[in-house]
N, C-alpha and C. Protein backbone atom coordinates (compact mmCIF):
# COMPACT_ATOMS: atom_id res chain seq x y z
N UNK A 1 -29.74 0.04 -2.10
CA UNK A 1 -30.74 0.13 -3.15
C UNK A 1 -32.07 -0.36 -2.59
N UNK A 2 -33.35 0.30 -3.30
CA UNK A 2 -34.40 -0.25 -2.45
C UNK A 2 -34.82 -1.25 -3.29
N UNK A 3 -35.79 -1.78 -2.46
CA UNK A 3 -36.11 -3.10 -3.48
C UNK A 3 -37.51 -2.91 -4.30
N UNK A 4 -37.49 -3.57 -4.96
CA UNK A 4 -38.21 -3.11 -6.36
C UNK A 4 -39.41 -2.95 -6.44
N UNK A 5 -40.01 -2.93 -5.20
CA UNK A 5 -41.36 -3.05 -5.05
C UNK A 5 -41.45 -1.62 -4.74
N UNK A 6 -40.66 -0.85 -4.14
CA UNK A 6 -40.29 0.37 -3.63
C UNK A 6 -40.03 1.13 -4.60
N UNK A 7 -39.48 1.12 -5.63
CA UNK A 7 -39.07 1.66 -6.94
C UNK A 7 -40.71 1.83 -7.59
N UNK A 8 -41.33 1.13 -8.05
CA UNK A 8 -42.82 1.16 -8.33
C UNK A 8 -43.69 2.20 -7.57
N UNK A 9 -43.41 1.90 -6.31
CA UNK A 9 -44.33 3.06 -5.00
C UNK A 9 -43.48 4.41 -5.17
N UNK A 10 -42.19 4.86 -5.44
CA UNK A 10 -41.71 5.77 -5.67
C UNK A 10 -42.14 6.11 -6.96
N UNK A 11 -42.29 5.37 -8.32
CA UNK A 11 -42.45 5.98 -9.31
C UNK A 11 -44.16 6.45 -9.36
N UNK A 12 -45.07 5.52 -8.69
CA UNK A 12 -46.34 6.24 -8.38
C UNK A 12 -46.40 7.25 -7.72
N UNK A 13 -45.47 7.57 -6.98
CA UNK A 13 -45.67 9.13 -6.27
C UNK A 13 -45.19 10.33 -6.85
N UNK A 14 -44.08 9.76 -7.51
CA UNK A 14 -43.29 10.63 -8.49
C UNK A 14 -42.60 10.04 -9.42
N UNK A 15 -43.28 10.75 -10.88
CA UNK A 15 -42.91 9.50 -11.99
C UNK A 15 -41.47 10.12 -12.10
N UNK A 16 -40.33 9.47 -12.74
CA UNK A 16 -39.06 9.79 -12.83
C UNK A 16 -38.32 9.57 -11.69
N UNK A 17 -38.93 9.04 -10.68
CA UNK A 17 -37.56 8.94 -9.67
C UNK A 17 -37.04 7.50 -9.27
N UNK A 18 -37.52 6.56 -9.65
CA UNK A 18 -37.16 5.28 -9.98
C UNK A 18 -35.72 5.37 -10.93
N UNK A 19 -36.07 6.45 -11.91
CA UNK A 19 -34.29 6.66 -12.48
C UNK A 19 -33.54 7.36 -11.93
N UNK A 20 -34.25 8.28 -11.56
CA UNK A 20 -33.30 9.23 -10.54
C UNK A 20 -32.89 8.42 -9.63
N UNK A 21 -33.13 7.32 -9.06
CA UNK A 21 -32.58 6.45 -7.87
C UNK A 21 -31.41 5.87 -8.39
N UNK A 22 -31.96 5.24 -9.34
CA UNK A 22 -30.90 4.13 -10.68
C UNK A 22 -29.38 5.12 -10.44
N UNK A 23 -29.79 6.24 -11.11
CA UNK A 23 -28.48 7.30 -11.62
C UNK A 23 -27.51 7.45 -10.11
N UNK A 24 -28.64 7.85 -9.45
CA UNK A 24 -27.95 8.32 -8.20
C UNK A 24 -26.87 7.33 -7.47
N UNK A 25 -27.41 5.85 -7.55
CA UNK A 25 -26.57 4.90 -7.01
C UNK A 25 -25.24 4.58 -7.86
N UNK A 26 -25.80 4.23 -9.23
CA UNK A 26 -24.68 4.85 -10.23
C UNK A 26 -23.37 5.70 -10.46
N UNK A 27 -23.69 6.88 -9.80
CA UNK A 27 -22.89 7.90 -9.37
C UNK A 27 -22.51 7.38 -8.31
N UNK A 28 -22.62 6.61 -7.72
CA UNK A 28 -22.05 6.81 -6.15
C UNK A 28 -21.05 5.26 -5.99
N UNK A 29 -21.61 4.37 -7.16
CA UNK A 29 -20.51 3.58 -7.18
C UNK A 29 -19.48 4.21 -8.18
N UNK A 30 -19.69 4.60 -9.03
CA UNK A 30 -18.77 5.45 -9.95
C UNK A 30 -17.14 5.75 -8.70
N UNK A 31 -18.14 6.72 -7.79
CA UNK A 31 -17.41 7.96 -7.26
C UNK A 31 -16.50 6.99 -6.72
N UNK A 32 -17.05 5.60 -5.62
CA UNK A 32 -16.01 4.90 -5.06
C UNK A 32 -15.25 4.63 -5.41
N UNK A 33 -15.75 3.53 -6.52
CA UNK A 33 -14.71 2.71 -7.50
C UNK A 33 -13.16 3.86 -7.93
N UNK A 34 -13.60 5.08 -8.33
CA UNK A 34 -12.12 5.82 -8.32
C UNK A 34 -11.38 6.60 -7.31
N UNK A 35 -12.39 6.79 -5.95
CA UNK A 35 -12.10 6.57 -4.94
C UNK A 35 -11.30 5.60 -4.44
N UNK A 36 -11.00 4.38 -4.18
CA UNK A 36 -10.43 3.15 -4.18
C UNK A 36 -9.39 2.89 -5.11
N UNK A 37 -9.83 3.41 -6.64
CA UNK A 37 -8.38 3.31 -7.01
C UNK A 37 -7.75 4.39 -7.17
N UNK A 38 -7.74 5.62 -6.64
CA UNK A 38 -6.83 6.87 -6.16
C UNK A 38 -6.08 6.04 -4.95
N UNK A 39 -6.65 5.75 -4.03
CA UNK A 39 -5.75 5.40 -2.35
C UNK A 39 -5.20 4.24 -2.79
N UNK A 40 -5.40 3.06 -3.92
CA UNK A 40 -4.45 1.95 -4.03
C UNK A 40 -3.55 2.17 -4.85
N UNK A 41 -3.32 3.25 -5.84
CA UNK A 41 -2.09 3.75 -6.00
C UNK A 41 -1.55 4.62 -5.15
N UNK A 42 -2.29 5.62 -4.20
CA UNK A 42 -1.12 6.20 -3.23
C UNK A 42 -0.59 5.29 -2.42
N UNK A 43 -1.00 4.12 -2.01
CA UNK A 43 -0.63 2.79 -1.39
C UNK A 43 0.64 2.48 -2.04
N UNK A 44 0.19 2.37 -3.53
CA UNK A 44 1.47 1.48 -3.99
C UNK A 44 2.92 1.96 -4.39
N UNK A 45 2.59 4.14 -4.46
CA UNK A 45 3.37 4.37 -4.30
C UNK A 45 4.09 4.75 -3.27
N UNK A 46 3.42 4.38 -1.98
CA UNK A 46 4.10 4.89 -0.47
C UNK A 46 4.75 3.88 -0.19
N UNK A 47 4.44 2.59 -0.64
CA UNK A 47 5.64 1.16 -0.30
C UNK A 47 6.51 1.02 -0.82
N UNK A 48 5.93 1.81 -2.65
CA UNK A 48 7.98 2.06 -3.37
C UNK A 48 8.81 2.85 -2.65
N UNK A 49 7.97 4.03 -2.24
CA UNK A 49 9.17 4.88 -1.02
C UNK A 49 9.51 4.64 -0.66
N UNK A 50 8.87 4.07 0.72
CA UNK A 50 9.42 3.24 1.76
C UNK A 50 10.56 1.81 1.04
N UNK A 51 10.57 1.69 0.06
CA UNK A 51 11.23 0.77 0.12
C UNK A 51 13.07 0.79 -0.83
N UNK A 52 12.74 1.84 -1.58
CA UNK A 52 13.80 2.90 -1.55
C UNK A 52 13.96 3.42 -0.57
N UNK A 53 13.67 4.15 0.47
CA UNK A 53 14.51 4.81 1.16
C UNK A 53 15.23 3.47 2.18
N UNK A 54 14.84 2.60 2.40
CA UNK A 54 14.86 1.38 3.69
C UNK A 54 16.35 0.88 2.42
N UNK A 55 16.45 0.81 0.99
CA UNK A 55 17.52 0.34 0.33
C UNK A 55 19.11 1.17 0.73
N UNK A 56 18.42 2.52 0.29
CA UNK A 56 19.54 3.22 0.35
C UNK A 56 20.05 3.79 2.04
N UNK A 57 18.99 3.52 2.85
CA UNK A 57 19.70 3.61 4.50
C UNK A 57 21.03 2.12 4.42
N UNK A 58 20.35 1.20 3.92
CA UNK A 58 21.00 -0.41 3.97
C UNK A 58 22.19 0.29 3.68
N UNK A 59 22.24 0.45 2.16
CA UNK A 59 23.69 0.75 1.81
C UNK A 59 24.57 1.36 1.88
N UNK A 60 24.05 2.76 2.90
CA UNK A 60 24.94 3.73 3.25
C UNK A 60 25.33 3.11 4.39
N UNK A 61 24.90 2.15 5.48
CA UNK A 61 25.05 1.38 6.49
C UNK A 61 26.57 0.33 6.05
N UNK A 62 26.64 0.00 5.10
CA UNK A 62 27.10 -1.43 4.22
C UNK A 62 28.25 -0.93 4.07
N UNK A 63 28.87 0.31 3.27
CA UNK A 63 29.66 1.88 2.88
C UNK A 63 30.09 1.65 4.20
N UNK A 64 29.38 2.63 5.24
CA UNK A 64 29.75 2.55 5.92
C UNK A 64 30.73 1.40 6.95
N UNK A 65 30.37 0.65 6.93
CA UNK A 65 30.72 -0.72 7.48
C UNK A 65 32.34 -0.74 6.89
N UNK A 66 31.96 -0.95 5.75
CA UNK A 66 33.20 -1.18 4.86
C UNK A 66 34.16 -0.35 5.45
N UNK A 67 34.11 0.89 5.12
CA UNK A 67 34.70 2.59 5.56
C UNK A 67 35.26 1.70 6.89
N UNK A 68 34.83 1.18 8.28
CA UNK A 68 35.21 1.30 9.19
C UNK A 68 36.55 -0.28 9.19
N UNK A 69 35.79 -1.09 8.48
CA UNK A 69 36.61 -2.35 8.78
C UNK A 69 38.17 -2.01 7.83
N UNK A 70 37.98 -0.93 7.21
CA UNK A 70 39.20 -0.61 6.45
C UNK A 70 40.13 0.53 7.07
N UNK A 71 39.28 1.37 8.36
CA UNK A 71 40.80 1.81 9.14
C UNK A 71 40.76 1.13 10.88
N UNK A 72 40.38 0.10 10.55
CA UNK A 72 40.95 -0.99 11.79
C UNK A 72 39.58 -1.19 12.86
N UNK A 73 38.44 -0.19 12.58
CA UNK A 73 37.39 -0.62 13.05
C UNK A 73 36.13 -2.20 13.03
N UNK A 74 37.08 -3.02 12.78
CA UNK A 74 36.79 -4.83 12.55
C UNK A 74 35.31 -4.94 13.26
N UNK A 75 35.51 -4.50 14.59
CA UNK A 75 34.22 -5.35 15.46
C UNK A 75 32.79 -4.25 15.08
N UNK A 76 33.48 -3.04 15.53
CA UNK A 76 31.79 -1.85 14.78
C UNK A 76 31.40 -2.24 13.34
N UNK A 77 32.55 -2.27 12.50
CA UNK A 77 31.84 -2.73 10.88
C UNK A 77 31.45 -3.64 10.87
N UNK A 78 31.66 -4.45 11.60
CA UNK A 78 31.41 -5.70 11.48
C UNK A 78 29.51 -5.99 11.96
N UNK A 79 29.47 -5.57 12.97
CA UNK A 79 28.18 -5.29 13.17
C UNK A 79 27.29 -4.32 12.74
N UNK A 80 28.09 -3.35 12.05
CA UNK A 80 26.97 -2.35 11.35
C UNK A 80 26.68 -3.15 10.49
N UNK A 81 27.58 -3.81 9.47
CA UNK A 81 27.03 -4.71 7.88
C UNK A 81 26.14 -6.07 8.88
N UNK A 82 26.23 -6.57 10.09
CA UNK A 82 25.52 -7.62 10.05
C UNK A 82 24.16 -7.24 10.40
N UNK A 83 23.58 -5.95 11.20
CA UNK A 83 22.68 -4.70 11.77
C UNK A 83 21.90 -5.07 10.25
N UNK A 84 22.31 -4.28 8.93
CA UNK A 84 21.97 -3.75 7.75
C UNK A 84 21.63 -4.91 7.17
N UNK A 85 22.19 -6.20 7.41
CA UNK A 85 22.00 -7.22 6.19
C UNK A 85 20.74 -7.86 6.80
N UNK A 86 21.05 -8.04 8.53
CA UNK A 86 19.89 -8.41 8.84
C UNK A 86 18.58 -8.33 9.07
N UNK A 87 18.55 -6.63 8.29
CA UNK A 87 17.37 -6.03 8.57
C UNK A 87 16.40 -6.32 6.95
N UNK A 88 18.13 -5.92 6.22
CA UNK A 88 17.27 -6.39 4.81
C UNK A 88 16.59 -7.98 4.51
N UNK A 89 17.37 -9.32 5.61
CA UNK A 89 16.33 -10.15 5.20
C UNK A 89 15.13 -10.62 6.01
N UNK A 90 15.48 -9.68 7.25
CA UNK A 90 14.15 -9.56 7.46
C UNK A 90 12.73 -9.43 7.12
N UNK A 91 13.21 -8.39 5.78
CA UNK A 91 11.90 -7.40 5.24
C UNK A 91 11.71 -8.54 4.13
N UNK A 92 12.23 -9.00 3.69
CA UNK A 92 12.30 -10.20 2.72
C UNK A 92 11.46 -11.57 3.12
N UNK A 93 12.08 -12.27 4.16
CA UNK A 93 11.83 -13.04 4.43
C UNK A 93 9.78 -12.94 5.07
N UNK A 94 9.50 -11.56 5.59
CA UNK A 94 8.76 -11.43 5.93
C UNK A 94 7.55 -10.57 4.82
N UNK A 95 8.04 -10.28 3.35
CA UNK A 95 7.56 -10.16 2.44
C UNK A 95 6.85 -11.15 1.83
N UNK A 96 7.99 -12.54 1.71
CA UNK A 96 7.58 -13.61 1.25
C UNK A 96 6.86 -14.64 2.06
N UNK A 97 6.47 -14.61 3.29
CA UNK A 97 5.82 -15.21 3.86
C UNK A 97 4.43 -14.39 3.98
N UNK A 98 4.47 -13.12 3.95
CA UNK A 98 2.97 -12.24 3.72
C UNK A 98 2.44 -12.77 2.73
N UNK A 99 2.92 -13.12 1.54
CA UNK A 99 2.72 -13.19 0.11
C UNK A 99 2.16 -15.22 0.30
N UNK A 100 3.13 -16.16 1.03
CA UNK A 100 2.14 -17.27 1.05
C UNK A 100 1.12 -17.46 2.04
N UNK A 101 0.70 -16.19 2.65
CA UNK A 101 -0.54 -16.46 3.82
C UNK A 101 -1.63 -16.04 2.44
N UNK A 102 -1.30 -15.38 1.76
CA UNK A 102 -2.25 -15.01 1.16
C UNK A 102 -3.09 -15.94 -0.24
């Protein structure tokens, strides 16, 4: 925005454009402001994705696991469910520590 001394020298050269400036900036925070909040909901819905799909990999992992330690596969299930659990508190543990830096 110019400063107001400039607004005066613009409206002496051309009366009306001191508002026309007003409007114009107006419009242009307008445009951001829903600019900004279009991309922070595609934000917020690309982390629910991501965070459904990261659930249901876990649990087909977990299924799985199970599936194996039940026809004698002990040591693979065993590490697929510890693979899966440890990934989920990873994302956790590192959720909640994002959350007290902030």
């Amino acid at each position: 925005m110019p400063h107001p001394d400039l607004y005066q020298q613009y409206e002496e050269v051309l009366p009306g454009s001191a508002e026309r400036l007003l409007v114009l900036a107006e419009k242009q925070a307008e445009h951001r402001t829903n600019w900004e909040t279009k991309a922070l909901d595609a934000s917020i819905k690309h982390a629910g994705r991501g965070q459904f799909i990261g659930l249901i990999v876990a649990l087909v992992a977990i299924v799985g696991a199970i599936y194996l330690g039940s026809q004698g596969q002990n040591v693979v299930g065993g590490f697929l469910v510890l693979a899966s659990v440890m990934g989920i508190v990873d994302r956790v543990v590192k959720r909640f520590t994002d959350k007290a830096e902030d």
